[in-house]
N, C-alpha and C. Protein backbone atom coordinates (compact mmCIF):
# COMPACT_ATOMS: atom_id res chain seq x y z
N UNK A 1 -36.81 45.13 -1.71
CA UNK A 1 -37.87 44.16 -1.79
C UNK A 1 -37.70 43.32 -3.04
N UNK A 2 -37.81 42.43 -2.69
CA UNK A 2 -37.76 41.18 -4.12
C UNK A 2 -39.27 41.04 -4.69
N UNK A 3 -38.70 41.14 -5.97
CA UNK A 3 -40.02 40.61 -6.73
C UNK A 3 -41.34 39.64 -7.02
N UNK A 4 -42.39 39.36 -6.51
CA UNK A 4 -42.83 38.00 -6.30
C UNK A 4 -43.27 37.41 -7.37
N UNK A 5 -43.03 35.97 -7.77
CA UNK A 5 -42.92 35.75 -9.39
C UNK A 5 -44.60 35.96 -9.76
N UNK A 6 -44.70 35.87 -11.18
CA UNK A 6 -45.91 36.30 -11.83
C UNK A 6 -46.59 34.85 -11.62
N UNK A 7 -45.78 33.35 -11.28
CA UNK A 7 -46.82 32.45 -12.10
C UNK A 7 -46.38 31.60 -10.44
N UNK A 8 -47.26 30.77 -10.28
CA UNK A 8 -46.37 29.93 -9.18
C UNK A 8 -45.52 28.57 -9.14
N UNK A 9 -44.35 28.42 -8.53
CA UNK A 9 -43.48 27.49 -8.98
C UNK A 9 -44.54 26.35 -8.64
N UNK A 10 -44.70 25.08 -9.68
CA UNK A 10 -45.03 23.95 -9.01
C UNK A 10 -43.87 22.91 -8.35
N UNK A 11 -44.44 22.42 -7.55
CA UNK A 11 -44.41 21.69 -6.37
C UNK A 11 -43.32 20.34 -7.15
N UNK A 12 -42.33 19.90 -6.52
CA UNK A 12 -41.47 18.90 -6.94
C UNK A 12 -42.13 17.59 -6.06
N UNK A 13 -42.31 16.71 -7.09
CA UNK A 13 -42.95 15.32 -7.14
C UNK A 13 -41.82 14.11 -6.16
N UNK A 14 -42.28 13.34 -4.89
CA UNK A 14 -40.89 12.90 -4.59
C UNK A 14 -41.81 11.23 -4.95
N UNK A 15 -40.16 10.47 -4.48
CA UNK A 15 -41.07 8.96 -4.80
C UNK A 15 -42.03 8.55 -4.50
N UNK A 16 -42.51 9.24 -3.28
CA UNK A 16 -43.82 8.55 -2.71
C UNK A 16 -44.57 8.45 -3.70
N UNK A 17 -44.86 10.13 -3.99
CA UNK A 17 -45.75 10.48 -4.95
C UNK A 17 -45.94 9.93 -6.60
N UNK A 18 -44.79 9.39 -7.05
CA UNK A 18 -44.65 8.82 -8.11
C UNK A 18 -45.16 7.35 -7.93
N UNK A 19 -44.96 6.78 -6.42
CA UNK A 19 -45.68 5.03 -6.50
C UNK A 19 -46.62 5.46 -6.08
N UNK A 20 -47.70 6.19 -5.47
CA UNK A 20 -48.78 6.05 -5.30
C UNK A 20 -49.41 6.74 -6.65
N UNK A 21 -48.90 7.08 -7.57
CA UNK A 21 -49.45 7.28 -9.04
C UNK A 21 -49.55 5.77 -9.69
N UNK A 22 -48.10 5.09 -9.66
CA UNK A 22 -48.21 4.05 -10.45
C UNK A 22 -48.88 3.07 -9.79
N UNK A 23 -49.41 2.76 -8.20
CA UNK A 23 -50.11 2.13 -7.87
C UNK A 23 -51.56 2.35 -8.27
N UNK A 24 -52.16 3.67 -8.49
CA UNK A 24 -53.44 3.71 -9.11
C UNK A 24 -53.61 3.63 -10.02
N UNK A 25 -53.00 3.13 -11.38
CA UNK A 25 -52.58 3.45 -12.48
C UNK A 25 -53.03 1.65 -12.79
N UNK A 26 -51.90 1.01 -12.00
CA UNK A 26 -52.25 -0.86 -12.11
C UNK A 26 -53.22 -1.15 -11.20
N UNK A 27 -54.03 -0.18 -10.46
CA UNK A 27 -55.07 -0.62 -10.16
C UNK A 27 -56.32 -0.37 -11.44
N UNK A 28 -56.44 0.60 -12.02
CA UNK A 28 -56.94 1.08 -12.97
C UNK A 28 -57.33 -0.09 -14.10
N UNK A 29 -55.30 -0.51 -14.20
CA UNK A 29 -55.99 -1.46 -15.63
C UNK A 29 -56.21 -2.58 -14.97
N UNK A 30 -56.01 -3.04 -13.99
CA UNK A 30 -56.79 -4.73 -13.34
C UNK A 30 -58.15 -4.47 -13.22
N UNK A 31 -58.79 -3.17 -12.78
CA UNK A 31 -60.27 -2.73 -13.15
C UNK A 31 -61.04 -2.90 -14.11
N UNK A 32 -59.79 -2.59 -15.29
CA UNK A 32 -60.52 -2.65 -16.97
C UNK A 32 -60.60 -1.26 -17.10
N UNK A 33 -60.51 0.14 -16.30
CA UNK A 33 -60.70 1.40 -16.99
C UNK A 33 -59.76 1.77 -17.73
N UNK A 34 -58.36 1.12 -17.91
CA UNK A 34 -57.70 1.77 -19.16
C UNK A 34 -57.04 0.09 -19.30
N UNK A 35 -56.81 0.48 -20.41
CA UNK A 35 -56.27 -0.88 -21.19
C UNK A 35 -54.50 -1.36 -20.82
N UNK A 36 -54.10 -2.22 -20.95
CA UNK A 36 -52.35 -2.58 -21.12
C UNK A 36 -51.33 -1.16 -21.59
N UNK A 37 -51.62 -0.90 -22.81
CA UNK A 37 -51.14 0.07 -23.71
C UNK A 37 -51.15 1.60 -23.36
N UNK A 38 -52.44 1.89 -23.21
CA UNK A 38 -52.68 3.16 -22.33
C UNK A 38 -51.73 3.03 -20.67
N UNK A 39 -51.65 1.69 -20.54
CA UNK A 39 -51.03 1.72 -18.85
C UNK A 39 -49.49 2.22 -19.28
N UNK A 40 -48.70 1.18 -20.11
CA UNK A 40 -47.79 1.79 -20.31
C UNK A 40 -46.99 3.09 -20.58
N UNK A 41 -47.93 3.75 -21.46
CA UNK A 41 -47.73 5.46 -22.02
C UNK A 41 -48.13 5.78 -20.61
N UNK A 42 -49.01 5.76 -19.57
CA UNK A 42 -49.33 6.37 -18.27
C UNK A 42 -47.91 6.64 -17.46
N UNK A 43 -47.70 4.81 -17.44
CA UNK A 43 -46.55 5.05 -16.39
C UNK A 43 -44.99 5.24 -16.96
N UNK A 44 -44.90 5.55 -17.94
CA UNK A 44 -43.74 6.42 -18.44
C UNK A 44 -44.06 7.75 -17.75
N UNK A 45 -45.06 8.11 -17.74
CA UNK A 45 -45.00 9.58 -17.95
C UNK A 45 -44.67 10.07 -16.33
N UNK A 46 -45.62 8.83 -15.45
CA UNK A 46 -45.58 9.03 -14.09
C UNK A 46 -44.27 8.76 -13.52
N UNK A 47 -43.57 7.32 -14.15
CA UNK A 47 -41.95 7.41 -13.53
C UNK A 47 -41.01 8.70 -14.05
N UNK A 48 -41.03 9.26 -14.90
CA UNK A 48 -40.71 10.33 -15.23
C UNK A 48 -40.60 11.89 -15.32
N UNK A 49 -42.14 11.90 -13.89
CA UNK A 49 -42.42 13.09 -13.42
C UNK A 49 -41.91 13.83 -12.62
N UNK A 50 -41.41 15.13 -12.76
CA UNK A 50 -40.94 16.08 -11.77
C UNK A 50 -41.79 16.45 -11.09
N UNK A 51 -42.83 16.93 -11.48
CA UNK A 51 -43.50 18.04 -10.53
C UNK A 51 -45.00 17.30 -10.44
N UNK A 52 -45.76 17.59 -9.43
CA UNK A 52 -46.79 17.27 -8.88
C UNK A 52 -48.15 17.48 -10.37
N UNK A 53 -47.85 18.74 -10.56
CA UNK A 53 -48.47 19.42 -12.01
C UNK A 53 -48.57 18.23 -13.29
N UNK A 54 -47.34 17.85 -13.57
CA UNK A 54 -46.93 16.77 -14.45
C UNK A 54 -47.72 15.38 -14.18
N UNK A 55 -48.11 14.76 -12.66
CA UNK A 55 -48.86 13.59 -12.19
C UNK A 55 -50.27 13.91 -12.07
N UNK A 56 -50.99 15.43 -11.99
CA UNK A 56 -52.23 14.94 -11.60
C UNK A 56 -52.89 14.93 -12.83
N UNK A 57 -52.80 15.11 -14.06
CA UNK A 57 -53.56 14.48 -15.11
C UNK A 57 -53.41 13.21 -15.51
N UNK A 58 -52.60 12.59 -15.31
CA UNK A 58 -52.15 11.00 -14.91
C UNK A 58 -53.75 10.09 -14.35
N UNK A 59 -54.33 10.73 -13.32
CA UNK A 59 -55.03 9.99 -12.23
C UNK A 59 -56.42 10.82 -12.68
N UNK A 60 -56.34 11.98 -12.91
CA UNK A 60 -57.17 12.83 -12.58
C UNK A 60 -58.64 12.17 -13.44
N UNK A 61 -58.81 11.45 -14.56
CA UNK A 61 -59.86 10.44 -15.27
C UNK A 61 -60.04 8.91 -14.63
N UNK A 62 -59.48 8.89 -13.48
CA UNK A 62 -60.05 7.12 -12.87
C UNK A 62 -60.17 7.63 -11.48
N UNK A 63 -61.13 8.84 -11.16
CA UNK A 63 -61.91 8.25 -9.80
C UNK A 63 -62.82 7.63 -9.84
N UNK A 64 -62.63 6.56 -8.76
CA UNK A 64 -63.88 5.01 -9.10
C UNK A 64 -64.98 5.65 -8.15
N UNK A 65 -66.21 5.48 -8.88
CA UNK A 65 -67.33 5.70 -8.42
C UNK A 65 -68.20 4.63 -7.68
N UNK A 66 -67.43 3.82 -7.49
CA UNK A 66 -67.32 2.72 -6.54
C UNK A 66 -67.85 2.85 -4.94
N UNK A 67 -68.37 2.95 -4.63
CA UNK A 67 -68.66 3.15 -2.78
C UNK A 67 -67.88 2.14 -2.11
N UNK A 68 -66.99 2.93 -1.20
CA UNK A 68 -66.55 1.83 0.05
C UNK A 68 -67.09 0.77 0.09
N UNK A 69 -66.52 0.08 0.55
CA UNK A 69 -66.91 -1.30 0.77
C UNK A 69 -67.13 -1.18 2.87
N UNK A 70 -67.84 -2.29 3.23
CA UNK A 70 -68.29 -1.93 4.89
C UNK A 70 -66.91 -2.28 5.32
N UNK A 71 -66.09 -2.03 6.23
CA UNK A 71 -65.21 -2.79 7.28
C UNK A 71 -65.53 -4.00 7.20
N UNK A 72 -64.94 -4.71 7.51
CA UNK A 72 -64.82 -6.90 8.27
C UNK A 72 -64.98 -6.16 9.54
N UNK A 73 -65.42 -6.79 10.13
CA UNK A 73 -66.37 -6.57 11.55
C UNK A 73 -65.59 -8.48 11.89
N UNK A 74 -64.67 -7.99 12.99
CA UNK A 74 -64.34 -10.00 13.64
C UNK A 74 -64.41 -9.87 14.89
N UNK A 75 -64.74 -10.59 15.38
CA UNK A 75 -65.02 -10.79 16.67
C UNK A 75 -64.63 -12.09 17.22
N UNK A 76 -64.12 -11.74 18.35
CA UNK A 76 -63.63 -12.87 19.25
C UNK A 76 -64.51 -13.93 19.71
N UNK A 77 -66.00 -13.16 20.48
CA UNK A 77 -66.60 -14.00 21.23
C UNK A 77 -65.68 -14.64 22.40
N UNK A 78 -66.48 -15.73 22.68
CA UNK A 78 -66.21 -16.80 23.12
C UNK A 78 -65.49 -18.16 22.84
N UNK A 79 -65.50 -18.59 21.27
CA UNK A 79 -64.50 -19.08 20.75
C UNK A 79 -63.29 -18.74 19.77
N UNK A 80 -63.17 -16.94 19.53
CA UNK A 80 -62.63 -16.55 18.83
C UNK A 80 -62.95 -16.73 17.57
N UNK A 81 -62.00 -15.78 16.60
CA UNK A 81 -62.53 -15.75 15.56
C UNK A 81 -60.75 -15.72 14.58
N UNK A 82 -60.41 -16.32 13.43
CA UNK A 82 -59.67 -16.48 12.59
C UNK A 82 -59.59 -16.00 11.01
N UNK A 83 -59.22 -14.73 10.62
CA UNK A 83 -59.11 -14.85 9.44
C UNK A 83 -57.78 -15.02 8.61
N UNK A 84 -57.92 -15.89 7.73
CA UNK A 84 -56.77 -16.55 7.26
C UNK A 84 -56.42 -16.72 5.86
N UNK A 85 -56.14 -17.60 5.59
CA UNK A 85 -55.87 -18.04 4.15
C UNK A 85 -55.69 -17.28 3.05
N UNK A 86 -56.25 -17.23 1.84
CA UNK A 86 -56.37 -16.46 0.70
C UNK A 86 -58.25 -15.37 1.27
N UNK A 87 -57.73 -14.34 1.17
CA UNK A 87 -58.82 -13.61 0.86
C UNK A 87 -58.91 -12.28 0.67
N UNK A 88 -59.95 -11.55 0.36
CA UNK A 88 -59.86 -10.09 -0.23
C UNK A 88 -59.65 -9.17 1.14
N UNK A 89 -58.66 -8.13 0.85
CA UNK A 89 -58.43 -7.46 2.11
C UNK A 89 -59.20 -6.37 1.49
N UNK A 90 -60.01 -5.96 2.71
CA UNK A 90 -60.79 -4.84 2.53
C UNK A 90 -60.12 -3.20 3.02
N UNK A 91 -60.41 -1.96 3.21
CA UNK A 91 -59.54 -1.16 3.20
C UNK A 91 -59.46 -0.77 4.69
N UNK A 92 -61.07 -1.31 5.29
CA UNK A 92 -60.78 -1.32 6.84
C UNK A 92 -61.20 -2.81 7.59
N UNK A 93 -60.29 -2.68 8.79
CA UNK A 93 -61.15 -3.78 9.79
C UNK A 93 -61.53 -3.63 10.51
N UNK A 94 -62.53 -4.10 11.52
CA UNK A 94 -62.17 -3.81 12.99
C UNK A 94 -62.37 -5.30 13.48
N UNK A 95 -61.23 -5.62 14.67
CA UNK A 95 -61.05 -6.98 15.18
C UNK A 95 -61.38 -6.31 17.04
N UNK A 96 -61.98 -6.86 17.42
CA UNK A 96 -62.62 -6.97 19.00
C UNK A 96 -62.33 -8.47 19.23
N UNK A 97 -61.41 -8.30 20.18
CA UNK A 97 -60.84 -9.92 20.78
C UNK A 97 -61.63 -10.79 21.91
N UNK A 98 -63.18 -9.93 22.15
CA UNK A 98 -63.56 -11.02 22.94
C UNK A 98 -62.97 -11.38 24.19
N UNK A 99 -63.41 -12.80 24.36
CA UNK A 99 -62.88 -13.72 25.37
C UNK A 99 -61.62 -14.44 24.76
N UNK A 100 -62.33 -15.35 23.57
CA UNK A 100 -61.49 -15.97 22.84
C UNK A 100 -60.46 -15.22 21.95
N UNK A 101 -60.23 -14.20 21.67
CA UNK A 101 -59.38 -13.37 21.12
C UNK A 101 -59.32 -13.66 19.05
N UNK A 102 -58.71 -12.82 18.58
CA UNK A 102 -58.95 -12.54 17.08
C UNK A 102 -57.35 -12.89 16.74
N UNK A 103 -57.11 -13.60 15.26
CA UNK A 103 -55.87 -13.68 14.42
C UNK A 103 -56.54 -13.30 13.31
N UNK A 104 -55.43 -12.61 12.96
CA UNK A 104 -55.65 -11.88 11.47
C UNK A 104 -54.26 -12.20 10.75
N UNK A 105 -54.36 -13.25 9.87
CA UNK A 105 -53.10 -13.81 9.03
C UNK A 105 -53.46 -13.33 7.74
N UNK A 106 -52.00 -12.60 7.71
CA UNK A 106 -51.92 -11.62 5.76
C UNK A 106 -51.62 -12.40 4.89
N UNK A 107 -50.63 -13.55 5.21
CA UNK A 107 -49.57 -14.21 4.78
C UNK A 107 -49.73 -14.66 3.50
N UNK A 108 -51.27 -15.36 3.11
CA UNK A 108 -51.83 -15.30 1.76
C UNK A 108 -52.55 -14.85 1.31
N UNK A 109 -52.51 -13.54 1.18
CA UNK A 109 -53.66 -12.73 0.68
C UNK A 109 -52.65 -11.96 -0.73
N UNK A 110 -53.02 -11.64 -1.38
CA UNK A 110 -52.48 -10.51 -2.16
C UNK A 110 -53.31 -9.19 -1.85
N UNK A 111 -52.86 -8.20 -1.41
CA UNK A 111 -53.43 -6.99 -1.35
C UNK A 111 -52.49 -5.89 -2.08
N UNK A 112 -53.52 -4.78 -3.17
CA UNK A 112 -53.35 -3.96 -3.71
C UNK A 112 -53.48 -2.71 -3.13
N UNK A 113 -54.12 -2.93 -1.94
CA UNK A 113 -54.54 -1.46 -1.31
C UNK A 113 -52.96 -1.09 -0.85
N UNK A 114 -52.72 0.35 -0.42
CA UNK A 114 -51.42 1.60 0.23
C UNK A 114 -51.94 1.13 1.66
N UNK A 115 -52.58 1.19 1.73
CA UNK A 115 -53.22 1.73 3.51
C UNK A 115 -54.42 0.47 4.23
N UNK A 116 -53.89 -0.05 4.80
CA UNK A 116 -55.22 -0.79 5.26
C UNK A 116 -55.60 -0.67 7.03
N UNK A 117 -56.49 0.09 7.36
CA UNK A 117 -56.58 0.18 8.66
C UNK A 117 -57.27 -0.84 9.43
N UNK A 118 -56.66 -0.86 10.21
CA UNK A 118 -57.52 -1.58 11.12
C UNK A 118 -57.46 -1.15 12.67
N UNK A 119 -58.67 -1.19 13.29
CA UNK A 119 -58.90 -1.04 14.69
C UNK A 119 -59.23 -2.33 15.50
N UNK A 120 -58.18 -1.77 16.80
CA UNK A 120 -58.56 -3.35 17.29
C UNK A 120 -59.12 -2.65 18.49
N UNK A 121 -59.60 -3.66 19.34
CA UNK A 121 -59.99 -3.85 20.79
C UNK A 121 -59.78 -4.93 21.25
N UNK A 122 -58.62 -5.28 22.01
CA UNK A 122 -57.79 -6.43 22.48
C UNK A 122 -58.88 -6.95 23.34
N UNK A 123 -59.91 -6.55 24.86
CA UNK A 123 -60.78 -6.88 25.28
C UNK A 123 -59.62 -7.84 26.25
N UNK A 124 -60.50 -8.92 26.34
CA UNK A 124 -59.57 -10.16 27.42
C UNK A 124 -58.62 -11.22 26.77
N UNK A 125 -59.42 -11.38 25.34
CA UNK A 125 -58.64 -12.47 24.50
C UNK A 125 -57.15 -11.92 23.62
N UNK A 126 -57.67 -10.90 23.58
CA UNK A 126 -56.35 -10.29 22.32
C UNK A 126 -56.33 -10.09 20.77
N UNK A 127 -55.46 -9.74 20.28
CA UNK A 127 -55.63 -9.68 18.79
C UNK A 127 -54.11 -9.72 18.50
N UNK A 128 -54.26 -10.25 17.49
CA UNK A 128 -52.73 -10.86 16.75
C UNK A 128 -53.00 -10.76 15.31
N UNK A 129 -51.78 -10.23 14.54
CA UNK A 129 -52.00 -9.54 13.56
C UNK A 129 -50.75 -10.33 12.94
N UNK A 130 -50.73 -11.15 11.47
CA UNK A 130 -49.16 -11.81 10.97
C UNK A 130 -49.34 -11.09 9.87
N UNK A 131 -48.48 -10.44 9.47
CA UNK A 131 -48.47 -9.41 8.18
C UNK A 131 -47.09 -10.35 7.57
N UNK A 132 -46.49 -10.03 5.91
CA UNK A 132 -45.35 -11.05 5.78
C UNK A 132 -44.50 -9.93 5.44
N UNK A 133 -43.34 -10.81 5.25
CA UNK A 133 -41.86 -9.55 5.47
C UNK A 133 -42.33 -8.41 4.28
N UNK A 134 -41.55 -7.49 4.89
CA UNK A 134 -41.87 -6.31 3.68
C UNK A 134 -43.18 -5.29 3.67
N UNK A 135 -43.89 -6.00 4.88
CA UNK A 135 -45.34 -4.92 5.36
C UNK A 135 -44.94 -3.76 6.17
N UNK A 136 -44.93 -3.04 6.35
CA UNK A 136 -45.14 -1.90 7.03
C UNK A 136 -45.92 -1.74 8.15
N UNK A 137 -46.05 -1.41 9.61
CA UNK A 137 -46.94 -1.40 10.50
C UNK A 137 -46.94 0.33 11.27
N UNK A 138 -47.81 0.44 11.24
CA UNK A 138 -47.49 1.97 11.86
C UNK A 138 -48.62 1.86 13.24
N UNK A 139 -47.84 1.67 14.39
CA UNK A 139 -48.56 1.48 15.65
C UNK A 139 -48.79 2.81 16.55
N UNK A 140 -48.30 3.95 16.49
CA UNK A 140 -48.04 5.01 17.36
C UNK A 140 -49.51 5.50 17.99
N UNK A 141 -50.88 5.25 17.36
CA UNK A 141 -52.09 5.35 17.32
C UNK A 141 -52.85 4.59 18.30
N UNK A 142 -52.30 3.37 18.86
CA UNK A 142 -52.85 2.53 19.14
C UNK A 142 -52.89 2.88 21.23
N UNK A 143 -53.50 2.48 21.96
CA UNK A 143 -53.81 2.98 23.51
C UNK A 143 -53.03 1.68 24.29
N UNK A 144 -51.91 1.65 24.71
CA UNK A 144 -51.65 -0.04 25.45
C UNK A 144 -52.29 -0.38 26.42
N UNK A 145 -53.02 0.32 26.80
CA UNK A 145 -53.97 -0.17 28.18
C UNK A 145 -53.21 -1.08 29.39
N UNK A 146 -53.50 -2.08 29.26
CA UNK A 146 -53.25 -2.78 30.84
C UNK A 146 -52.55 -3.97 29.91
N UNK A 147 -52.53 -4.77 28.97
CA UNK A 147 -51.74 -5.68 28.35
C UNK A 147 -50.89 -5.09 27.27
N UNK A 148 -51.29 -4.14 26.87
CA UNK A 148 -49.66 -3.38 25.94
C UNK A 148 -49.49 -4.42 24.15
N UNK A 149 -49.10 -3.33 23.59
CA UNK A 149 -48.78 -3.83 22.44
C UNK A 149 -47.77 -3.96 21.97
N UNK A 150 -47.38 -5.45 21.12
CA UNK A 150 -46.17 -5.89 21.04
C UNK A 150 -46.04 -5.71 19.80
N UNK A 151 -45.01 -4.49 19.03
CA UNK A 151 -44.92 -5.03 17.34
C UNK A 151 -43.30 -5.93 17.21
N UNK A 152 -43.65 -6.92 17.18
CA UNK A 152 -42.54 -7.74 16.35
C UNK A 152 -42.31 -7.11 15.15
N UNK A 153 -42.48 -6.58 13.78
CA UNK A 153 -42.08 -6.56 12.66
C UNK A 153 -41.01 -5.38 12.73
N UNK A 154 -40.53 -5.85 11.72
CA UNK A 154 -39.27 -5.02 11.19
C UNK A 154 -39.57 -3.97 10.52
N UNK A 155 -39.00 -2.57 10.56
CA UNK A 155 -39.05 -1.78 9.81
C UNK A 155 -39.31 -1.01 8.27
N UNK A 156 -38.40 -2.19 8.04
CA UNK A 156 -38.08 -1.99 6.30
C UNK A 156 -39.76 -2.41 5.09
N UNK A 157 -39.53 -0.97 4.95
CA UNK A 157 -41.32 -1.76 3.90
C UNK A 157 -40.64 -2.09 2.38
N UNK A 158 -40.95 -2.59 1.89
CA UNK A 158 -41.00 -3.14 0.44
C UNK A 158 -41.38 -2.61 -0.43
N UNK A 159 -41.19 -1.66 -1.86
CA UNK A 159 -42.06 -0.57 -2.46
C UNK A 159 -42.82 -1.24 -2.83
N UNK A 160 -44.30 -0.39 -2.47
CA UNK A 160 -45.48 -1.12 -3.43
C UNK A 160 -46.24 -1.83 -2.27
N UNK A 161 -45.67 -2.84 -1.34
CA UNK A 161 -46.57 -3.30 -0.21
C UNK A 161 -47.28 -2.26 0.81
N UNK A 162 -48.36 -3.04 0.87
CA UNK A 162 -49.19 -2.22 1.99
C UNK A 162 -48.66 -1.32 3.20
N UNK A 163 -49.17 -0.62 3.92
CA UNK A 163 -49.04 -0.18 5.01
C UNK A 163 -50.07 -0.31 6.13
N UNK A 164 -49.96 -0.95 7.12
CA UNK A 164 -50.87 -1.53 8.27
C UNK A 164 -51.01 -0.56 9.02
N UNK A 165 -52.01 0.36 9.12
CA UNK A 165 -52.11 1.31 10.34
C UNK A 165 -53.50 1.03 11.10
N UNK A 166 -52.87 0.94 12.50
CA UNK A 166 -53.48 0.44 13.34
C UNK A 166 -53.67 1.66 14.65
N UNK A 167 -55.09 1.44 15.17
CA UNK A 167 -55.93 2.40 15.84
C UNK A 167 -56.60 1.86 17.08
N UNK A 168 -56.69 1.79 18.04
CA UNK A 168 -58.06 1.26 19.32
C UNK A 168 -57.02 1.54 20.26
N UNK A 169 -57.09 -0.04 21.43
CA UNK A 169 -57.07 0.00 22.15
C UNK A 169 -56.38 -1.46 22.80
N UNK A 170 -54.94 -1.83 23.10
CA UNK A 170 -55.42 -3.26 23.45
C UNK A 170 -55.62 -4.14 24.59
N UNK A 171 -56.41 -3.05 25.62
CA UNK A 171 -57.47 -4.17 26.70
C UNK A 171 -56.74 -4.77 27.54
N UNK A 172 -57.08 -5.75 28.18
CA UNK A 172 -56.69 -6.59 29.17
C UNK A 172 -56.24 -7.96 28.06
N UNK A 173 -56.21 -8.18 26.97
CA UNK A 173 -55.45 -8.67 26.03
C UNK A 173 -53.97 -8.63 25.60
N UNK A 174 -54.46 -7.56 25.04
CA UNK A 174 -52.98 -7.15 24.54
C UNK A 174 -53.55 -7.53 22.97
N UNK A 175 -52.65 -6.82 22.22
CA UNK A 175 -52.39 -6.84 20.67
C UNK A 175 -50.94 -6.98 20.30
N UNK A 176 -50.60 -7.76 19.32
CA UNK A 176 -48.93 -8.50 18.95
C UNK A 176 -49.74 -8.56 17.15
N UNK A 177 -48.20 -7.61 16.94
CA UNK A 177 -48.15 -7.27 15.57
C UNK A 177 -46.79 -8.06 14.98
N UNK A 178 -46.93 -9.07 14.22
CA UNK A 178 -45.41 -10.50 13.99
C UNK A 178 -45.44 -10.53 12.51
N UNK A 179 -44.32 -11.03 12.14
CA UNK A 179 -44.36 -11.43 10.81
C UNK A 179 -44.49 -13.76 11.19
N UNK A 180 -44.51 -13.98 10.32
CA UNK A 180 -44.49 -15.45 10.01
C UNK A 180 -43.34 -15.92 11.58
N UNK A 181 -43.75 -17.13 11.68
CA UNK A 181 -42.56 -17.75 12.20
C UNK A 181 -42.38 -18.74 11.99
N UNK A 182 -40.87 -19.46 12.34
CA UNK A 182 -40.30 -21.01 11.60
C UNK A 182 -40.75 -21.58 11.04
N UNK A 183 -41.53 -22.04 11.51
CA UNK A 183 -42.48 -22.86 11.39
C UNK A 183 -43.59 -22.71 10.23
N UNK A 184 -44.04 -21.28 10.22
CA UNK A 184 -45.27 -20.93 9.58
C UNK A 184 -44.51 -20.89 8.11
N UNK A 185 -43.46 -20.29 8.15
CA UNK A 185 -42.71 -19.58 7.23
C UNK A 185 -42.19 -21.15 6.20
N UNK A 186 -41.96 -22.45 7.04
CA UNK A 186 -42.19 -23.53 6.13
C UNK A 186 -43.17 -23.92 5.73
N UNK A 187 -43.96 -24.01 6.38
CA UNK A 187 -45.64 -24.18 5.80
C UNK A 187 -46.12 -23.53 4.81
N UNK A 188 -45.74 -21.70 4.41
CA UNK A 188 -45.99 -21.32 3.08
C UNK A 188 -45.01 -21.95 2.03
N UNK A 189 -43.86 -22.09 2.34
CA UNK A 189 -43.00 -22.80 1.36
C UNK A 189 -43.50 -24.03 1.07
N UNK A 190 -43.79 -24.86 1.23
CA UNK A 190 -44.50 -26.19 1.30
C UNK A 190 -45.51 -26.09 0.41
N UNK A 191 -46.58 -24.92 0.87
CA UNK A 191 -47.90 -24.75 -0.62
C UNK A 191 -47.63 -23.82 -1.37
N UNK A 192 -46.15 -23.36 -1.51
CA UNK A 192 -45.76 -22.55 -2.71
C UNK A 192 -45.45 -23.59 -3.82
N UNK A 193 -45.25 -24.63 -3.58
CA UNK A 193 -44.39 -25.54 -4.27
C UNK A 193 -45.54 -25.96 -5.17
């Protein structure tokens, strides 16, 4: 019989675990709960961590006492509904496509959140989702019903960008998950300038 050790080995830290440290870390100081300086000494310590033991005093002083924020509630209706441009991504959605069906364009938003869910209900109109290169979509959750869901995007996530996980149902619609196209993809170049 082998000996069982006196203390227990901790747990080896892999990258995930090290960017979702340093992602709460620069969320922290864009908050204001720790300063520039303190961020830096943080994330030395966090890119530099082996073991799980080593990261959770890292985090373990900035849980935000913050309450959720509600879901975006969009709705299709009858003439549909568009969200677009620059705006705050919240951590959930839910898009119901109505008649007129729902777009949900990422393309200028900056988002800090890991995870942003959203639930759809394709309904008759649909839901269309433009996330930009480097997003992540995780569809396996989602029900294809009678119009089926289309993910256009590519695989490859970007460290640090979001992850789109998506949940419902998509209806006699359908739901299409795309990045930018030709077209669109000159149009941000155009007001990047």
């Amino acid at each position: 019989m082998s000996a069982e050790p006196s203390h227990p080995v901790p747990l080896r830290a892999s990258d995930a675990d090290r960017e979702a440290v340093v992602a709460e870390l620069q969320d922290a100081a864009a908050d204001g709960r720790i300063d520039l300086d303190e961020l830096g000494t943080r994330l030395e310590v966090a890119l530099s961590a082996r073991t799980l033991v080593e990261l959770a005093p890292l985090t373990a002083d900035l849980v935000s006492t913050v309450q959720p924020a509600q879901p975006l509630l969009l709705k299709g209706g009858m003439a549909g509904a568009v969200k677009g441009g620059s705006w705050r991504v919240p951590e959930q959605i839910r898009a119901y496509g109505g008649m007129g069906g729902v777009r949900i364009d990422f393309t200028r938003v900056e988002c800090r959140l890991r995870v942003v869910e959203i639930e759809v209900d394709g309904q008759v109109g649909g839901v269309e989702i433009v996330v930009p290169d480097g997003w992540a979509v995780e569809s396996d959750q989602v029900d294809p019903a009678l119009a089926g869901l289309r993910d256009r995007t590519t695989p490859e996530k970007l460290p640090g960008s979001p992850l789109i996980r998506l949940t419902g149902t998509c209806g006699m619609g359908g739901v299409t998950v795309r990045h930018p196209k030709r077209g669109e993809r000159r149009k941000l170049l155009r007001e990047s300038r």
